[in-house]
PDB file of N, CA and C in Angstrom:
ATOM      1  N   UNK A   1       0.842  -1.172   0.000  1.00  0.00           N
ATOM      2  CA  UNK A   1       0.000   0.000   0.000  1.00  0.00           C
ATOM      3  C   UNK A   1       0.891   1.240   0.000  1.00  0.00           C
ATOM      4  N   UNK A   2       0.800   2.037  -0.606  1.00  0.00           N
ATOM      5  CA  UNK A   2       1.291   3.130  -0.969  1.00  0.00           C
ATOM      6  C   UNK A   2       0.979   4.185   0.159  1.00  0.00           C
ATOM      7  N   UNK A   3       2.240   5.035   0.250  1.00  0.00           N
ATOM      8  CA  UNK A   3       1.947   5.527   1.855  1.00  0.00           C
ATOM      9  C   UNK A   3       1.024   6.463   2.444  1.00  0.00           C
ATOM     10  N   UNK A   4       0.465   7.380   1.275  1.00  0.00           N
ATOM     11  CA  UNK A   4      -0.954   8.151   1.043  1.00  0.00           C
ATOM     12  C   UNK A   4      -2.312   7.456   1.084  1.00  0.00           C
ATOM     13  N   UNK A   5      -2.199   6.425   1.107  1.00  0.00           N
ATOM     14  CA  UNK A   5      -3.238   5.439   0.598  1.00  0.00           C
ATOM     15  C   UNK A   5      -3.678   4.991   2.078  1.00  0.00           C
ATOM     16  N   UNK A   6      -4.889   4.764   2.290  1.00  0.00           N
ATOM     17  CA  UNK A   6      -5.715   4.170   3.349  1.00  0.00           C
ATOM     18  C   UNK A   6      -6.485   2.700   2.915  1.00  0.00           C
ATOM     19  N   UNK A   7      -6.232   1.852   4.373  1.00  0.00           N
ATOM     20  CA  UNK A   7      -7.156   0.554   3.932  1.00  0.00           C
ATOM     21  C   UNK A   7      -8.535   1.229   3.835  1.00  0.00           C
ATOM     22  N   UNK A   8      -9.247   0.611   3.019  1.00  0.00           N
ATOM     23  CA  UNK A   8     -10.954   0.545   2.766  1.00  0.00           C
ATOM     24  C   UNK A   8     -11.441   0.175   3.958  1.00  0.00           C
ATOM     25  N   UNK A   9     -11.030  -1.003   4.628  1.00  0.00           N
ATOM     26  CA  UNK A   9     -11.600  -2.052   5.735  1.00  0.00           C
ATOM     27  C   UNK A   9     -11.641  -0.872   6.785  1.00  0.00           C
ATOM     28  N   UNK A  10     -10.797   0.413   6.698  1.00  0.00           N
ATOM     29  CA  UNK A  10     -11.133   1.072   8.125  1.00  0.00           C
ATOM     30  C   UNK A  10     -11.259   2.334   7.665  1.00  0.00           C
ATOM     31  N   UNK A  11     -12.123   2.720   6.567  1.00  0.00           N
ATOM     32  CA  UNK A  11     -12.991   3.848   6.359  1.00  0.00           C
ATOM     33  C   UNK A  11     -14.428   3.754   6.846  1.00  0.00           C
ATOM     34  N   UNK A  12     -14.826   4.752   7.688  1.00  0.00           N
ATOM     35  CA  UNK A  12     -16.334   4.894   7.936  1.00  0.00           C
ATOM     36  C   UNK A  12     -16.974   5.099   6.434  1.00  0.00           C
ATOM     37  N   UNK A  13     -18.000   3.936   6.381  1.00  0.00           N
ATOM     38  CA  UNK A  13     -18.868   4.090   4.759  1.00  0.00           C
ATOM     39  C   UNK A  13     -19.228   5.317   4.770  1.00  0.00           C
ATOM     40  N   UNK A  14     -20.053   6.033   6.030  1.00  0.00           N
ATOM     41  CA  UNK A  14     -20.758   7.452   5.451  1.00  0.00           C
ATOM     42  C   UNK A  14     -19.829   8.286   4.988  1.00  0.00           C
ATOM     43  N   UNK A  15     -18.552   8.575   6.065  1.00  0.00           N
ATOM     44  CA  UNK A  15     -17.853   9.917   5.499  1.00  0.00           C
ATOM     45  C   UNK A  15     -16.682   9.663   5.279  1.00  0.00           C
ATOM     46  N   UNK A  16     -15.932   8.864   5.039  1.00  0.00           N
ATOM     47  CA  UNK A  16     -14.673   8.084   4.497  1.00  0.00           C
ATOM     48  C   UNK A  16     -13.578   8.250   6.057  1.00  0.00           C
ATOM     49  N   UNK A  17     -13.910   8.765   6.815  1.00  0.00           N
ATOM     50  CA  UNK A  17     -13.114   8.866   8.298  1.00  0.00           C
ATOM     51  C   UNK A  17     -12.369   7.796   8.199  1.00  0.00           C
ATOM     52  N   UNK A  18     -10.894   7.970   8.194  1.00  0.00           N
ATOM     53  CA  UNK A  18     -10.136   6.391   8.814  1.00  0.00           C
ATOM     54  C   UNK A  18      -9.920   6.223   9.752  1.00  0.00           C
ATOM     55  N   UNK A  19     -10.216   5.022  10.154  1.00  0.00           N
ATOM     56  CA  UNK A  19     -10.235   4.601  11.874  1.00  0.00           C
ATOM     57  C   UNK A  19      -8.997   3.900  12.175  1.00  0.00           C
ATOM     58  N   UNK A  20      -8.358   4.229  13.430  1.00  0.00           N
ATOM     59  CA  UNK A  20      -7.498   3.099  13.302  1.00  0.00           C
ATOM     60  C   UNK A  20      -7.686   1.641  13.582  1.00  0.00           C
ATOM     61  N   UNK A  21      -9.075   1.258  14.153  1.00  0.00           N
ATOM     62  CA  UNK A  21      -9.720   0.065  14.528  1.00  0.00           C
ATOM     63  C   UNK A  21     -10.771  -0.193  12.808  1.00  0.00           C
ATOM     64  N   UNK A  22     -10.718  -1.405  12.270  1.00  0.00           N
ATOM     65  CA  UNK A  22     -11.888  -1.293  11.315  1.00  0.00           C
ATOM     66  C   UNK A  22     -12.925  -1.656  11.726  1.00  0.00           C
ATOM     67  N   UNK A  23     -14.397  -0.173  11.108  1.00  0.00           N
ATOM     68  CA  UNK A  23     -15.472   0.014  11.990  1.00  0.00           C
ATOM     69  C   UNK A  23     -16.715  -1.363  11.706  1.00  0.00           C
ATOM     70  N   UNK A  24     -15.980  -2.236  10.563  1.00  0.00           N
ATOM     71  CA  UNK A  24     -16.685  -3.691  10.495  1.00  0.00           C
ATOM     72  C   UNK A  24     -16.208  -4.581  10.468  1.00  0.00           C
ATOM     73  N   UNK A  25     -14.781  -4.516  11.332  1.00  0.00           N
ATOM     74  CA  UNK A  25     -14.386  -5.429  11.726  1.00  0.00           C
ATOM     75  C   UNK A  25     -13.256  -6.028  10.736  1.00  0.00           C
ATOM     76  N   UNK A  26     -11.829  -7.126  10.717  1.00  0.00           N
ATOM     77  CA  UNK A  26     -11.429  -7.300   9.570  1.00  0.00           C
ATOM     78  C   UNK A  26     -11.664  -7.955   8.817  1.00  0.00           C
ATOM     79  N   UNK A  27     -13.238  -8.635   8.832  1.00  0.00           N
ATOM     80  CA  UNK A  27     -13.700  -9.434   8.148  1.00  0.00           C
ATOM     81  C   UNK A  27     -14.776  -8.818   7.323  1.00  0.00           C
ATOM     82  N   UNK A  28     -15.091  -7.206   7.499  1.00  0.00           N
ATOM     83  CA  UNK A  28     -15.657  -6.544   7.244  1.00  0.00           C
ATOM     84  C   UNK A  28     -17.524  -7.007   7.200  1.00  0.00           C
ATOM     85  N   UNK A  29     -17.636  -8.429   8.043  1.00  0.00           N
ATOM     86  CA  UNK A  29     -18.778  -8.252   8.466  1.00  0.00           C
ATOM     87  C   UNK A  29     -19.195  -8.484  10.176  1.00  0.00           C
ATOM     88  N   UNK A  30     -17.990  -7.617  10.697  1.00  0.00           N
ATOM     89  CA  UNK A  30     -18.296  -8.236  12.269  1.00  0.00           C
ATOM     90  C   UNK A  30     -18.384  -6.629  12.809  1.00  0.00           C
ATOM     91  N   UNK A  31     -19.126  -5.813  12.740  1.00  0.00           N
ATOM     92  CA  UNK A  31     -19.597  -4.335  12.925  1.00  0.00           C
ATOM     93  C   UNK A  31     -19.130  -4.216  14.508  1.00  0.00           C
ATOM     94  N   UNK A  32     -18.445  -3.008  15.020  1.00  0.00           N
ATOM     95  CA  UNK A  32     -17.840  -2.176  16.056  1.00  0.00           C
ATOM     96  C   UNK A  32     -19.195  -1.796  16.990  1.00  0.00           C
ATOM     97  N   UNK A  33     -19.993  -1.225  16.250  1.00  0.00           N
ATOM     98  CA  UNK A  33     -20.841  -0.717  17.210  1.00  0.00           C
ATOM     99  C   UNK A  33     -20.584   0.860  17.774  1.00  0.00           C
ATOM    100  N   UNK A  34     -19.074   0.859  17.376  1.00  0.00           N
ATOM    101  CA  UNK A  34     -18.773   2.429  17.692  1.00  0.00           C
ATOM    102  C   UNK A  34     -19.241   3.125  17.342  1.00  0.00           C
ATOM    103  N   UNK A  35     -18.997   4.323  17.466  1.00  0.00           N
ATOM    104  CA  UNK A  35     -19.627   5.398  16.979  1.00  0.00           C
ATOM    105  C   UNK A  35     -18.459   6.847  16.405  1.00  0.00           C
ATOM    106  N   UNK A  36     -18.336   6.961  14.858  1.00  0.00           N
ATOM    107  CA  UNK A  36     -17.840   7.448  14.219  1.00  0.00           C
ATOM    108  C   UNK A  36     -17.448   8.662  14.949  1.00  0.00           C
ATOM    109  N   UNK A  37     -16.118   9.560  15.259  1.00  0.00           N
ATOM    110  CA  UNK A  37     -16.020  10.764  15.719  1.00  0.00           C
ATOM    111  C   UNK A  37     -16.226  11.782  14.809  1.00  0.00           C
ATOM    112  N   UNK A  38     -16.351  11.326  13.326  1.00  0.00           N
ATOM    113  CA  UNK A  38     -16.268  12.492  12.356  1.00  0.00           C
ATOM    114  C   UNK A  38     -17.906  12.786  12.304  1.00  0.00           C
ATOM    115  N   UNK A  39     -18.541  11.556  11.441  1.00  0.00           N
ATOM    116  CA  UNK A  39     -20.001  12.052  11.365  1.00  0.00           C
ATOM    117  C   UNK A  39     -21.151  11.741  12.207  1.00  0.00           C
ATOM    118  N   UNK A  40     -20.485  10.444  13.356  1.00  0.00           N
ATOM    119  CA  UNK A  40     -21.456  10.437  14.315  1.00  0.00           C
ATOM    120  C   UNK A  40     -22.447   9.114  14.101  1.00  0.00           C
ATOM    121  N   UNK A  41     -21.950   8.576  12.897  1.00  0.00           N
ATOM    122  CA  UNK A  41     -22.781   7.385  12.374  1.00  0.00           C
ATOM    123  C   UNK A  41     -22.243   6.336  13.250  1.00  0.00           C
ATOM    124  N   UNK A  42     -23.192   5.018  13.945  1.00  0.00           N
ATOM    125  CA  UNK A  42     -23.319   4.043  14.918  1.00  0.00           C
ATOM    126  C   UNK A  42     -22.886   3.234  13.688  1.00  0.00           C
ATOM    127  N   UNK A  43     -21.555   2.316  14.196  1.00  0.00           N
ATOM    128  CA  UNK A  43     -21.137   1.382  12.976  1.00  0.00           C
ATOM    129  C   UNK A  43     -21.638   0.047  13.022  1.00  0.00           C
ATOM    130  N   UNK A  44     -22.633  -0.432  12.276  1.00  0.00           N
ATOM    131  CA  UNK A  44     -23.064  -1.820  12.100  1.00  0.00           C
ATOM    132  C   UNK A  44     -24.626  -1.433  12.313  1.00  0.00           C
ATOM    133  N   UNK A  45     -25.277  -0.414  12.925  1.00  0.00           N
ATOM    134  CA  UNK A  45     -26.383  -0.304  12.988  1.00  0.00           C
ATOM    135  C   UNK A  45     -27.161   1.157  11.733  1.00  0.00           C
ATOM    136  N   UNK A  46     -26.540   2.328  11.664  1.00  0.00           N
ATOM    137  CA  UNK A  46     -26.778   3.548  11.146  1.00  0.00           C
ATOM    138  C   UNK A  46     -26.072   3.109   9.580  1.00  0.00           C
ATOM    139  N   UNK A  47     -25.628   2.533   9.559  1.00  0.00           N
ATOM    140  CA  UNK A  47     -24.797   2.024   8.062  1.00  0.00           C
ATOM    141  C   UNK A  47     -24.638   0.431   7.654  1.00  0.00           C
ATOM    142  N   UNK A  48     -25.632   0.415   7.772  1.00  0.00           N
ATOM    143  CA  UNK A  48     -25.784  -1.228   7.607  1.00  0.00           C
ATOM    144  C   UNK A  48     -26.360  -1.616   5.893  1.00  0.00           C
ATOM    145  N   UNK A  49     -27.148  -0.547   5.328  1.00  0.00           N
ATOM    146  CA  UNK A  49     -27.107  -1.236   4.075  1.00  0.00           C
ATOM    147  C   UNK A  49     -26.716   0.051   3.427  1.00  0.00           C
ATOM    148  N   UNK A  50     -26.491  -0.008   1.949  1.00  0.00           N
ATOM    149  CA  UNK A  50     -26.560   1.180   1.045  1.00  0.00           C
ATOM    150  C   UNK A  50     -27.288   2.511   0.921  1.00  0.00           C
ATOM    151  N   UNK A  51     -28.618   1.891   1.404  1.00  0.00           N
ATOM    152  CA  UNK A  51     -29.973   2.885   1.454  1.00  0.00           C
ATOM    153  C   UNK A  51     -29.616   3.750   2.737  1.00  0.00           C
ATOM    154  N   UNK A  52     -29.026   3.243   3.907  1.00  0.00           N
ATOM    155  CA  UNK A  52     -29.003   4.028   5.054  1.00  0.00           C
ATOM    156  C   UNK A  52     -27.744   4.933   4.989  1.00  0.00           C
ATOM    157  N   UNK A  53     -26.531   4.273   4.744  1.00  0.00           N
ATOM    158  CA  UNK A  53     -25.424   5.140   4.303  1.00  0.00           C
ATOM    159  C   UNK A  53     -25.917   6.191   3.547  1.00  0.00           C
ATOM    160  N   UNK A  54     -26.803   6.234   2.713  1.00  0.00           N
ATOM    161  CA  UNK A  54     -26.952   7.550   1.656  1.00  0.00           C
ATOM    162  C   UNK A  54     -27.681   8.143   2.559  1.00  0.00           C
ATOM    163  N   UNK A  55     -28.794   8.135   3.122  1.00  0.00           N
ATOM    164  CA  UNK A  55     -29.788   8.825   3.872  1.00  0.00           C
ATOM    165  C   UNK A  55     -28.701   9.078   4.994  1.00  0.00           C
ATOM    166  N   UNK A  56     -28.264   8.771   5.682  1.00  0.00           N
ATOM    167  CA  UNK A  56     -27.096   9.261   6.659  1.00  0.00           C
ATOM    168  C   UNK A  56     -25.908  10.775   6.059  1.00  0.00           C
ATOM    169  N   UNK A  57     -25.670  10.054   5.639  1.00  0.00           N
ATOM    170  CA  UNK A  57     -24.438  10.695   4.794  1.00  0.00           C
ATOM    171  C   UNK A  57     -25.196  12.115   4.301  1.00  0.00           C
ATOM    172  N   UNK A  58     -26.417  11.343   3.438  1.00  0.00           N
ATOM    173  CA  UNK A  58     -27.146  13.099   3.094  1.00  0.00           C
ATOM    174  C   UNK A  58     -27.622  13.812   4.613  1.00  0.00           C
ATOM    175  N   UNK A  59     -28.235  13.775   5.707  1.00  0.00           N
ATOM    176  CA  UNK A  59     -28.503  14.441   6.581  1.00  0.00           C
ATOM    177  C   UNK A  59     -27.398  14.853   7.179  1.00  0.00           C
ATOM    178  N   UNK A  60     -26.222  14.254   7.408  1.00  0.00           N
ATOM    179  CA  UNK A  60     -25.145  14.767   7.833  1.00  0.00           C
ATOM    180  C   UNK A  60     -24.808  15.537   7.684  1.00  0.00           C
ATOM    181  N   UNK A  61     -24.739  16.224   5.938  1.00  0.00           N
ATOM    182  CA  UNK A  61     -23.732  16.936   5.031  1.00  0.00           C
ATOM    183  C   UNK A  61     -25.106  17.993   5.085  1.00  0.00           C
ATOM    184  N   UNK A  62     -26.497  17.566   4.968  1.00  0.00           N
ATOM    185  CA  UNK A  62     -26.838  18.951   5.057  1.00  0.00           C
ATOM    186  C   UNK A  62     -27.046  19.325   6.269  1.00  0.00           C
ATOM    187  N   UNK A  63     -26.897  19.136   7.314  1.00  0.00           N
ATOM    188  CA  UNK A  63     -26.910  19.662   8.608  1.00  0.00           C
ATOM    189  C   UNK A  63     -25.804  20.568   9.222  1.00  0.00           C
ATOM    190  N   UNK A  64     -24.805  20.355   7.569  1.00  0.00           N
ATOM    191  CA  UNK A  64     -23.280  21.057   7.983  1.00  0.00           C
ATOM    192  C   UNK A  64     -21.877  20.498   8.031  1.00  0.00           C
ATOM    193  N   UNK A  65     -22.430  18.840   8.183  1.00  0.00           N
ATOM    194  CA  UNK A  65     -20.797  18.140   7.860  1.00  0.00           C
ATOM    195  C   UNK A  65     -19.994  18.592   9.140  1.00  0.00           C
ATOM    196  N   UNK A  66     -20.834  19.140  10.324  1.00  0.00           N
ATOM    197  CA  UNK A  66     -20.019  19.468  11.525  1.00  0.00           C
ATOM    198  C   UNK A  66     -19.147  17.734  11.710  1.00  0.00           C
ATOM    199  N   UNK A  67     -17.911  18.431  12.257  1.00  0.00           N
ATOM    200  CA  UNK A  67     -17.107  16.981  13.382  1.00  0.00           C
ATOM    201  C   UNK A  67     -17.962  16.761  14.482  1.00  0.00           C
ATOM    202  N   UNK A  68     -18.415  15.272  15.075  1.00  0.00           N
ATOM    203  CA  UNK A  68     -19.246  14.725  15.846  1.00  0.00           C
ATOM    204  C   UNK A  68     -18.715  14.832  16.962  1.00  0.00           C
ATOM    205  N   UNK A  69     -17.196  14.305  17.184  1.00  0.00           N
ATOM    206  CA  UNK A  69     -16.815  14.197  18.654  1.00  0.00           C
ATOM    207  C   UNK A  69     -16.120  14.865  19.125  1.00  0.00           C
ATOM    208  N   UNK A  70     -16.306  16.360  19.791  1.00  0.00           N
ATOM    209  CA  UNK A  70     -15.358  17.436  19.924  1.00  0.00           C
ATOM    210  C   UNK A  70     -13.915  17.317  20.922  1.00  0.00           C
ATOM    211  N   UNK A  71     -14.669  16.182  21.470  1.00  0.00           N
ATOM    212  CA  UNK A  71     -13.241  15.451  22.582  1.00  0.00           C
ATOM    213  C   UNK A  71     -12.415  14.923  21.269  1.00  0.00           C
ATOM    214  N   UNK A  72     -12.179  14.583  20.123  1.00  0.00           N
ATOM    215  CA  UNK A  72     -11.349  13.546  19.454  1.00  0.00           C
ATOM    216  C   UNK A  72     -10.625  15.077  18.764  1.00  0.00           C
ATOM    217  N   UNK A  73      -9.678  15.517  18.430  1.00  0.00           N
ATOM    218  CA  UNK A  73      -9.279  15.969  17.446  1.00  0.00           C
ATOM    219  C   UNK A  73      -9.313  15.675  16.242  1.00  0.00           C
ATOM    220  N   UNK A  74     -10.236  16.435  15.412  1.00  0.00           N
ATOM    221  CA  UNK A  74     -10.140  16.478  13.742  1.00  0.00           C
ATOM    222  C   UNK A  74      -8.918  15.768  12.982  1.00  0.00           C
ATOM    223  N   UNK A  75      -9.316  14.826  11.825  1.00  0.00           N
ATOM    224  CA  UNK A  75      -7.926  14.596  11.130  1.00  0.00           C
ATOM    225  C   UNK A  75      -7.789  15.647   9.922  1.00  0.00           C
ATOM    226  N   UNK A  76      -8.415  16.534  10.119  1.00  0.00           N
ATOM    227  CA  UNK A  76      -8.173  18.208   9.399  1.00  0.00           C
ATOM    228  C   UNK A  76      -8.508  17.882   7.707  1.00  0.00           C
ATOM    229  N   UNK A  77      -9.122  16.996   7.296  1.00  0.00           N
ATOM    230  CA  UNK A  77      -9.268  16.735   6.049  1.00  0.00           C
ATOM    231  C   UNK A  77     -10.556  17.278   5.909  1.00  0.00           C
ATOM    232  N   UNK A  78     -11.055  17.782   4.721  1.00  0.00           N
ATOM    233  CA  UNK A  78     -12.481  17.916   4.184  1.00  0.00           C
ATOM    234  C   UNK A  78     -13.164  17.033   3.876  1.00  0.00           C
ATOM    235  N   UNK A  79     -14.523  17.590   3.914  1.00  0.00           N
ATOM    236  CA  UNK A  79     -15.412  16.946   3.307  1.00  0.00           C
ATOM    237  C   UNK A  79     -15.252  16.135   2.003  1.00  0.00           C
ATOM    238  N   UNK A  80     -14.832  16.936   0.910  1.00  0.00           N
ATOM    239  CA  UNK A  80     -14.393  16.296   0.458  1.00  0.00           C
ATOM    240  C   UNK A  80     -13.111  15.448  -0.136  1.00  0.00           C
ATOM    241  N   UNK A  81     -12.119  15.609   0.597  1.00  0.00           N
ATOM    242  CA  UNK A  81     -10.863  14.582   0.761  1.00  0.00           C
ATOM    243  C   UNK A  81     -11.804  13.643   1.199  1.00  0.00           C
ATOM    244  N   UNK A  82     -12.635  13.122   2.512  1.00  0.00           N
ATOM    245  CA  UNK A  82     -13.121  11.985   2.875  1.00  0.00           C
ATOM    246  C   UNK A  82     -13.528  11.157   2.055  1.00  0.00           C
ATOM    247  N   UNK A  83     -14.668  12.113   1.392  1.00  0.00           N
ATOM    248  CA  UNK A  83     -15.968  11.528   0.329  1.00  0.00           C
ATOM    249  C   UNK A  83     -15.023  10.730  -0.464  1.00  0.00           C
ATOM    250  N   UNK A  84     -14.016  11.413  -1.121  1.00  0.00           N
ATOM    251  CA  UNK A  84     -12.963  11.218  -2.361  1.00  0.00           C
ATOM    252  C   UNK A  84     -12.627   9.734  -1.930  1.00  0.00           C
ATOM    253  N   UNK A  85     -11.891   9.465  -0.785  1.00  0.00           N
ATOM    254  CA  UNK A  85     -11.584   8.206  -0.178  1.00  0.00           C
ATOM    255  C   UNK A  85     -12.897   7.055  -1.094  1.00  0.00           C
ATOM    256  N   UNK A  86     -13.779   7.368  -0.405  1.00  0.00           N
ATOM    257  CA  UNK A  86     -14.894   6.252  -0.389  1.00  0.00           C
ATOM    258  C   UNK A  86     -15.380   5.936  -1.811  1.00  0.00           C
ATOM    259  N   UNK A  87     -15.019   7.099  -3.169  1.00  0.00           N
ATOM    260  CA  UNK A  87     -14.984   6.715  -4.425  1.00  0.00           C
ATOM    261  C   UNK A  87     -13.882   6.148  -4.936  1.00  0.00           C
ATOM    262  N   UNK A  88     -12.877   5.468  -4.049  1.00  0.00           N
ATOM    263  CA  UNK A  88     -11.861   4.250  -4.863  1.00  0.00           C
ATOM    264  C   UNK A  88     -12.317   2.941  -3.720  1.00  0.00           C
ATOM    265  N   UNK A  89     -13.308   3.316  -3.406  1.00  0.00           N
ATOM    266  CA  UNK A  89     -13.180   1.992  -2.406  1.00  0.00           C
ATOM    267  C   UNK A  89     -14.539   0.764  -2.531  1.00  0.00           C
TER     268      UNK A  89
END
């Protein structure tokens, strides 16, 4: 992997956030349950199929795309650097 490059397995689906834990696990079907610091999405429950990721992802972004967990420090990327992530993945 190229050193710019992020695993897929530990991007949050809604907003491409990389985690350092993967938020479904490394089998990518054993879901965390956490809860995303960027957009706030519950992993395995709020993003569980396609339909909810989009409906998530859209209320998020129009509500402002605020950072969710003000205790975590920002990984200072945009909106769309994230998004960008989740279209090679």
């Amino acid at each position: 992997m190229h050193k710019n490059q992020v695993c897929d397995s530990h991007l949050c689906r809604v907003c491409g956030f990389y985690s350092t834990e993967a938020p479904w696990g490394s089998s990518g079907m054993d879901p965390s349950f956490d809860i995303c610091p960027c957009c706030g999405v519950e992993w395995g429950y709020e993003d569980a199929t396609p339909t909810a990721i989009m409906s998530y992802r859209n209320a998020w972004v129009a509500s402002g795309a605020q950072w969710y967990d003000a205790s975590i420090v920002s990984d200072g990327l945009s909106l769309g650097e994230r998004l960008k992530r989740l279209d090679k993945s």
